[in-house]
Protein backbone atom coordinates (compact mmCIF):
# COMPACT_ATOMS: atom_id res chain seq x y z
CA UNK A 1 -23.77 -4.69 9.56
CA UNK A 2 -24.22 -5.28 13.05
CA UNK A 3 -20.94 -3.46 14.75
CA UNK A 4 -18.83 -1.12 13.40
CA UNK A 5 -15.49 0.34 14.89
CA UNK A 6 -14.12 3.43 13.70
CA UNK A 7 -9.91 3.59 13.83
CA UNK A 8 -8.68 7.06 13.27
CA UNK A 9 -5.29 8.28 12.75
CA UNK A 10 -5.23 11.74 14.93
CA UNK A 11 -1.86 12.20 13.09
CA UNK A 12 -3.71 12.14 9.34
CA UNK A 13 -7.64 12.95 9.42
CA UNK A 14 -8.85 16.32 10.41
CA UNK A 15 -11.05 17.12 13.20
CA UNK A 16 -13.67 18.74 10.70
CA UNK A 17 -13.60 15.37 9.16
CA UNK A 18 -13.80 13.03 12.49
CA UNK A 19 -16.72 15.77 13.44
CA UNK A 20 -18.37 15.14 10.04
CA UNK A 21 -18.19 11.21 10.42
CA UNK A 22 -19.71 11.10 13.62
CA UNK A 23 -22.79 13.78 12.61
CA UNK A 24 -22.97 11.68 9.49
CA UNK A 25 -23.33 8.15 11.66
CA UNK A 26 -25.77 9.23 13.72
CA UNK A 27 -27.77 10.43 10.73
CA UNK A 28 -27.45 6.82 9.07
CA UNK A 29 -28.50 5.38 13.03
CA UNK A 30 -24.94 4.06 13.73
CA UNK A 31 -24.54 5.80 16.88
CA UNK A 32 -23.07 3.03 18.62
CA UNK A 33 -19.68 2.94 16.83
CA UNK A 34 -16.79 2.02 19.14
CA UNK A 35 -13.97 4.57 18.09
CA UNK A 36 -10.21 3.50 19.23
CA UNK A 37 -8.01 6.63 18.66
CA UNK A 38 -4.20 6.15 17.26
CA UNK A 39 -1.46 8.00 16.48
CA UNK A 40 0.36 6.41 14.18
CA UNK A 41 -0.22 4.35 11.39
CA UNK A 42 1.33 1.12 12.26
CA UNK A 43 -0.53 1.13 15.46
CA UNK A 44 -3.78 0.23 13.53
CA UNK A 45 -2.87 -3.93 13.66
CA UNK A 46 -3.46 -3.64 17.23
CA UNK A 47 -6.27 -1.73 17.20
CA UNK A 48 -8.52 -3.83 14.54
CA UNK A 49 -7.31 -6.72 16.58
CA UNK A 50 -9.33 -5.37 19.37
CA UNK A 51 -11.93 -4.23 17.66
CA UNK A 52 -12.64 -7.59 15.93
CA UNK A 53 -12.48 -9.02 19.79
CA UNK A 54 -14.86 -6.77 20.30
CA UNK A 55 -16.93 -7.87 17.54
CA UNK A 56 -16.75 -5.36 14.72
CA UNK A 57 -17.77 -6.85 11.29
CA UNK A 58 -16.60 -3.38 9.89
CA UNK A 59 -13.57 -1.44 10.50
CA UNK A 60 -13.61 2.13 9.24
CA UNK A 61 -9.52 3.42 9.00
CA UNK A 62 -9.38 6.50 8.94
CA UNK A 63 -5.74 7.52 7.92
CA UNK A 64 -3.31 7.05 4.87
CA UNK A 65 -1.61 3.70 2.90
CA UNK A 66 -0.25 2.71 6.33
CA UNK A 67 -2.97 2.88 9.09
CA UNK A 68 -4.60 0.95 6.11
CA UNK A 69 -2.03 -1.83 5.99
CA UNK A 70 -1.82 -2.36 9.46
CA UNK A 71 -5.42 -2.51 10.42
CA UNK A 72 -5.14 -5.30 6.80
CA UNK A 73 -2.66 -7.01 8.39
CA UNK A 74 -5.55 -8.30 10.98
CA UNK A 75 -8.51 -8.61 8.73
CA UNK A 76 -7.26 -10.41 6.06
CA UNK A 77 -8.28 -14.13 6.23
CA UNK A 78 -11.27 -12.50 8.47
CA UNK A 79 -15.47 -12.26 7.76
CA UNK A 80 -15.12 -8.52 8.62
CA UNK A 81 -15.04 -5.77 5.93
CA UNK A 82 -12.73 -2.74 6.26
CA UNK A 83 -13.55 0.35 5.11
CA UNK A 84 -11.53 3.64 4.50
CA UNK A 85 -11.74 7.23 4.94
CA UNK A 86 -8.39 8.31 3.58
CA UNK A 87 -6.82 11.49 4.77
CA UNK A 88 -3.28 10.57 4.50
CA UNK A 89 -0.53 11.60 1.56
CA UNK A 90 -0.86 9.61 -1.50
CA UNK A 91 -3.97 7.01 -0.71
CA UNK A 92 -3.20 4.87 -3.38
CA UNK A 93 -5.34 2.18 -1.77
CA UNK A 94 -8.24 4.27 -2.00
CA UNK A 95 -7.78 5.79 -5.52
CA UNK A 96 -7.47 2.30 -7.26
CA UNK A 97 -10.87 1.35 -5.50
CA UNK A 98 -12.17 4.82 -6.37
CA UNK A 99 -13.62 4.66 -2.83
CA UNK A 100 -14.75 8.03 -1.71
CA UNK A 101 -13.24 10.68 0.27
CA UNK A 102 -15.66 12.42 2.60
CA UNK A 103 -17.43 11.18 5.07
CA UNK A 104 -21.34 10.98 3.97
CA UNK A 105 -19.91 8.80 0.75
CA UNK A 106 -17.81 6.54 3.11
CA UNK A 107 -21.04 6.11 5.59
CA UNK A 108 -23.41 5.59 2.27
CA UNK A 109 -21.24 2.86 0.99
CA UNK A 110 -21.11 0.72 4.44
CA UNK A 111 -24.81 1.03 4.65
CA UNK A 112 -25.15 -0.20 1.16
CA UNK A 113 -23.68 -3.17 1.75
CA UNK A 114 -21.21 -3.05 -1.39
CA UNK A 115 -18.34 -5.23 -0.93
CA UNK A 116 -15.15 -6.47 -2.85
CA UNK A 117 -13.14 -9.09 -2.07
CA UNK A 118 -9.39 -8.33 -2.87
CA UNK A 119 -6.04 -10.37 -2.80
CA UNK A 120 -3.38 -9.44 -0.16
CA UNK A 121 0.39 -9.76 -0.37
CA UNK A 122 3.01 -11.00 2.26
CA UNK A 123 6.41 -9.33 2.63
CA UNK A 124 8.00 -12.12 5.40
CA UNK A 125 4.58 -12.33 6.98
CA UNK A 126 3.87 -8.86 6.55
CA UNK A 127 0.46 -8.01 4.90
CA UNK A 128 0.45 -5.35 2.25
CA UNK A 129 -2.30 -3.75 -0.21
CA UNK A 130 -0.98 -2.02 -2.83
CA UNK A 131 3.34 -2.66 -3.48
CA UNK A 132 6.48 -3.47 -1.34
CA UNK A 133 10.25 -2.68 -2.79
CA UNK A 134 13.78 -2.59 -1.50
CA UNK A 135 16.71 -0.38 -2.63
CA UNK A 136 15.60 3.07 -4.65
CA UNK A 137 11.59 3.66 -3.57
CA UNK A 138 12.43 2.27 -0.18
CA UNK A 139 14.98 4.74 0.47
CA UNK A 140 13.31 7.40 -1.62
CA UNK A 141 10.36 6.53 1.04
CA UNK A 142 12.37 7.14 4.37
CA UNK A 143 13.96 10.50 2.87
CA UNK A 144 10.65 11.91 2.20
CA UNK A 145 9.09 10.69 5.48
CA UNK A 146 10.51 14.15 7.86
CA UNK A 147 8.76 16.60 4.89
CA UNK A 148 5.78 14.90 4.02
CA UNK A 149 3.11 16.13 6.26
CA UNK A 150 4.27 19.78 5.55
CA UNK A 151 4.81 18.83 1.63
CA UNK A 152 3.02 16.15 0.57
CA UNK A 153 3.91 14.57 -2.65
CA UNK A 154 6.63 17.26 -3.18
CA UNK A 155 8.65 15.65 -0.47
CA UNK A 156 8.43 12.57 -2.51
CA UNK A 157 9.77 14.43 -5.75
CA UNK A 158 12.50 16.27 -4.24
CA UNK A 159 13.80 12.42 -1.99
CA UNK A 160 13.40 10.75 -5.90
CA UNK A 161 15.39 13.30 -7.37
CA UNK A 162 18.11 12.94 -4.74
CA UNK A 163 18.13 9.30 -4.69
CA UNK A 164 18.64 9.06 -8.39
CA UNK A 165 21.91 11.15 -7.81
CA UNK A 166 23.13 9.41 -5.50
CA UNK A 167 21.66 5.33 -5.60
CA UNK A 168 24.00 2.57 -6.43
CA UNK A 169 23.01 -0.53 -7.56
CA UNK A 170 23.68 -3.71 -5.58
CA UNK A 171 23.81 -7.47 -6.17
CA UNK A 172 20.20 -9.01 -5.88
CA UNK A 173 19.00 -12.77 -7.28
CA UNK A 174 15.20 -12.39 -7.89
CA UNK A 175 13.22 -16.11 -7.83
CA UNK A 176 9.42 -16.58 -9.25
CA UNK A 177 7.44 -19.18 -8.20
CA UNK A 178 11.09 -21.57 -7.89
CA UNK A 179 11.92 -20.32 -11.15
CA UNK A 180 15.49 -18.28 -11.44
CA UNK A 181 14.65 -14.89 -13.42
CA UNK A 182 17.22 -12.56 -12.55
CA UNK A 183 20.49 -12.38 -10.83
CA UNK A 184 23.10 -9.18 -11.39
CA UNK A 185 23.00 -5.77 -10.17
CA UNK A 186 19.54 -3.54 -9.38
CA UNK A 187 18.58 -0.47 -7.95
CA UNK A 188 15.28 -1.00 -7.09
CA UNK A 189 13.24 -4.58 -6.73
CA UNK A 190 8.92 -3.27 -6.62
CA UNK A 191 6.83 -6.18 -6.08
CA UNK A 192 2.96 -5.11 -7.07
CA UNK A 193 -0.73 -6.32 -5.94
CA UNK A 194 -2.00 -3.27 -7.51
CA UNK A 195 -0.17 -1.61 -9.77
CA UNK A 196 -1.39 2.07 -9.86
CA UNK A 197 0.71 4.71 -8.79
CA UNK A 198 -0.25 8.59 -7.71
CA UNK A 199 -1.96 10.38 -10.87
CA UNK A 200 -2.92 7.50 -12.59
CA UNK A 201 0.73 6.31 -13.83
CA UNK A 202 0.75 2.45 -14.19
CA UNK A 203 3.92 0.91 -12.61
CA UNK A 204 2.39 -2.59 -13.20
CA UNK A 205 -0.24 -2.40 -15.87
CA UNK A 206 -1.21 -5.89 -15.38
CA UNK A 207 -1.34 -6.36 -12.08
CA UNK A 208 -5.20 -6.76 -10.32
CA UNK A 209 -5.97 -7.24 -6.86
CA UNK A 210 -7.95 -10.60 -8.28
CA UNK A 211 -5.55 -12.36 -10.17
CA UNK A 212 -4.18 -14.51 -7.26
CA UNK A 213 -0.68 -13.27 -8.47
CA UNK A 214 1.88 -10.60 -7.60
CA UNK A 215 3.78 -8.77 -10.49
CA UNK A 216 7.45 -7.68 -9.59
CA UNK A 217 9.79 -5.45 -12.03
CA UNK A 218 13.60 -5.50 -11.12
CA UNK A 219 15.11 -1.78 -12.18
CA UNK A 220 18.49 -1.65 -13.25
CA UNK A 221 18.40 2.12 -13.78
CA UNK A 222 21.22 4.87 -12.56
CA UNK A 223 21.60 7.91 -12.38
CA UNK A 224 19.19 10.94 -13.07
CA UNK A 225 18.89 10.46 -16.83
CA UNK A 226 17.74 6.42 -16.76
CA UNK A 227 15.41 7.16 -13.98
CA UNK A 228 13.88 10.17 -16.01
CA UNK A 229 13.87 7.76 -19.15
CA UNK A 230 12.18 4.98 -16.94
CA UNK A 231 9.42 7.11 -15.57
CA UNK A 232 8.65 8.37 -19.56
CA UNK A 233 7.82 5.01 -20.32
CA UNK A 234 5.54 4.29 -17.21
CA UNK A 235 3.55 7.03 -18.19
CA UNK A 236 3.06 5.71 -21.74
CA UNK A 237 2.06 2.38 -20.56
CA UNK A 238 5.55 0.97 -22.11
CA UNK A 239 7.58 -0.59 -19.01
CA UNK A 240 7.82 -3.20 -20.82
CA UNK A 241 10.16 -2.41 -23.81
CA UNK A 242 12.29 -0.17 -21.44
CA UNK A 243 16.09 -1.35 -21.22
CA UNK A 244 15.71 -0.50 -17.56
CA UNK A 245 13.72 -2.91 -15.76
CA UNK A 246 12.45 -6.75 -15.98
CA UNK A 247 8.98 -7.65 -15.24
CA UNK A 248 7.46 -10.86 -13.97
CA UNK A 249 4.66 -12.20 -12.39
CA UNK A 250 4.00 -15.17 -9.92
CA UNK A 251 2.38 -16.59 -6.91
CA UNK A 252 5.56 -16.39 -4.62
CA UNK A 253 8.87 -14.58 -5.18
CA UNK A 254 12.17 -14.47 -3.35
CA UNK A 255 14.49 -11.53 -3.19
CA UNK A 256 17.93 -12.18 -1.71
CA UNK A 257 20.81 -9.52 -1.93
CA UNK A 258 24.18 -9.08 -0.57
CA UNK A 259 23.77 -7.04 2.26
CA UNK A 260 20.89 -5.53 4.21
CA UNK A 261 18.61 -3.11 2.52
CA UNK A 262 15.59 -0.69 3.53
CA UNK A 263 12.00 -2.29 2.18
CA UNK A 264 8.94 -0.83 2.49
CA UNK A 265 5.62 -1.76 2.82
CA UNK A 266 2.78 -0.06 1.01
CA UNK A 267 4.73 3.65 1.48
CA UNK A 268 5.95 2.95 5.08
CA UNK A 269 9.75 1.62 5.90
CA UNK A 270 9.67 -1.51 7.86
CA UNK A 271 13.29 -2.45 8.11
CA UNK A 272 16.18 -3.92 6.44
CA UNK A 273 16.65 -7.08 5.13
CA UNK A 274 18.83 -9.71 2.94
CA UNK A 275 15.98 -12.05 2.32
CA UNK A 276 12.60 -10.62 1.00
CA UNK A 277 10.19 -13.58 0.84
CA UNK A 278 6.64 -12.57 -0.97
CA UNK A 279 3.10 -14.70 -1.12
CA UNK A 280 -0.13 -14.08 -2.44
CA UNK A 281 -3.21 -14.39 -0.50
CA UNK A 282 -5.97 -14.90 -2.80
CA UNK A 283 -9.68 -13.26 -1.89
CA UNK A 284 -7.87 -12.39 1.66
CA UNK A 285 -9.32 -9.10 2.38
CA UNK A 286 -12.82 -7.86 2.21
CA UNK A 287 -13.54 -4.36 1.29
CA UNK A 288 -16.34 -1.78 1.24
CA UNK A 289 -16.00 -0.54 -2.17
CA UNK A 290 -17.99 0.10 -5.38
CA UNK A 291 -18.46 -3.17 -7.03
């Protein structure tokens, strides 16, 4: 390592935390780190951008699943390595790497030179880490977003419980790799490059960042009762035999459905859309993480 940058989310990571990075730097003798300050997460893409300018091989995000993404969107298809400190709500990214969570094990693993080399999906040139969706997570996702800092993953229950209520499916034709696999009604399209979910529940048991494919499942649940029946069987491993959803998996999928829809990105909204066009990136993104 010859240049590191440090991006912090003052919105996510603590101040004991930033104060415990920087004593823990200048213990390792990486007292020269060029820190770029943001405030929120999608501001990170713009921030590696000029860090890499700069000449950072390694970007340290500190923040949740969306500074992460952001500050991916830039360093995929790039020599330098990002590295996490994750202080956000769920850090999915970080619990499927097992990366660590405090500082000294963050700052240990850069200086050992450990590194991974991961695949990276594209939601209509949009880089993501983990999974995109339309329909229920998405809006699940923006309901949740005004009470997570004060509840955390509670804010996600109680917007999931509310959006089973009240979600209706809608018309969606799901493609795979040019191949027609599903066209009817849906309540949720999830597209996965890693497939692990908060607490260790599998949504795509299959997927790996390494494959060089995505996995998608197409959920035709509604109401309460199929949702609750739906979850059950991604916590015994058994999507699969579920009446509820369809699972494939590809290289490049198109979504198209009748009118606009929220889809998010790795736990952050991004929009609405009709047309949801998804790539793989094969050995895209390199990581610090345990080999």
């Amino acid at each position: 390592m010859t240049s590191l940058a440090v991006i912090a989310n003052t919105k996510k990571v603590s101040k004991r935390d930033v104060r415990r990075l920087k004593d823990e730097l200048r213990d390792a003798g990486i007292d020269k780190a060029r820190w770029i300050s943001i405030e929120k997460g999608s501001a990170a893409t713009k921030a590696t951008k000029k860090a890499l300018d700069r000449g950072a091989d390694v970007v340290l995000v500190c923040g949740g699943d969306g500074s992460v993404r952001a500050a991916s969107q830039a360093l995929a298809g790039t020599d330098a390595a990002l590295a996490v400190l994750p202080s956000g709500t769920a850090n999915l990214f970080a619990s499927a790497l097992n990366l660590p969570d405090d500082p000294a094990g963050v700052v240990e693993l850069i200086r050992g030179g450990e590194r991974r080399t991961l695949d990276t999906g594209t939601c209509n040139g949009l880089t993501f880490n983990i999974m995109a969706g339309a329909g229920f997570d998405a809006a699940m996702i923006d309901s949740a977003d005004d009470d997570k800092e004060r509840l955390g993953m509670v804010a996600y229950l109680r917007a999931g419980v509310k959006q089973a209520h009240e979600r209706e499916a809608f018309e969606v034709r799901v493609d795979v790799d040019d191949k027609h696999v599903f066209e009817g009604p849906a309540s949720c399209i999830l597209v996965g490059n890693i497939g692990t979910l908060k607490g260790g529940v599998e949504a795509f048991p299959d997927a790996s960042p390494t494959d060089g494919l995505l996995d998608v499942a197409v959920v035709t649940a509604t109401g309460l009762r199929a949702w609750a029946g739906l979850m059950v069987s991604a916590v015994r491993g058994r999507q699969r035999l579920t009446p509820h959803a369809g699972m494939w998996s590809g290289r490049s999928i198109s979504v198209r459905t009748d009118v606009k829809h929220r889809f998010e990105l790795d736990g952050g909204v991004k929009g609405r859309a009709k047309k949801l066009d998804f790539e793989i990136v094969p050995a895209s993104l390199i990581v610090c993480a345990p080999r």
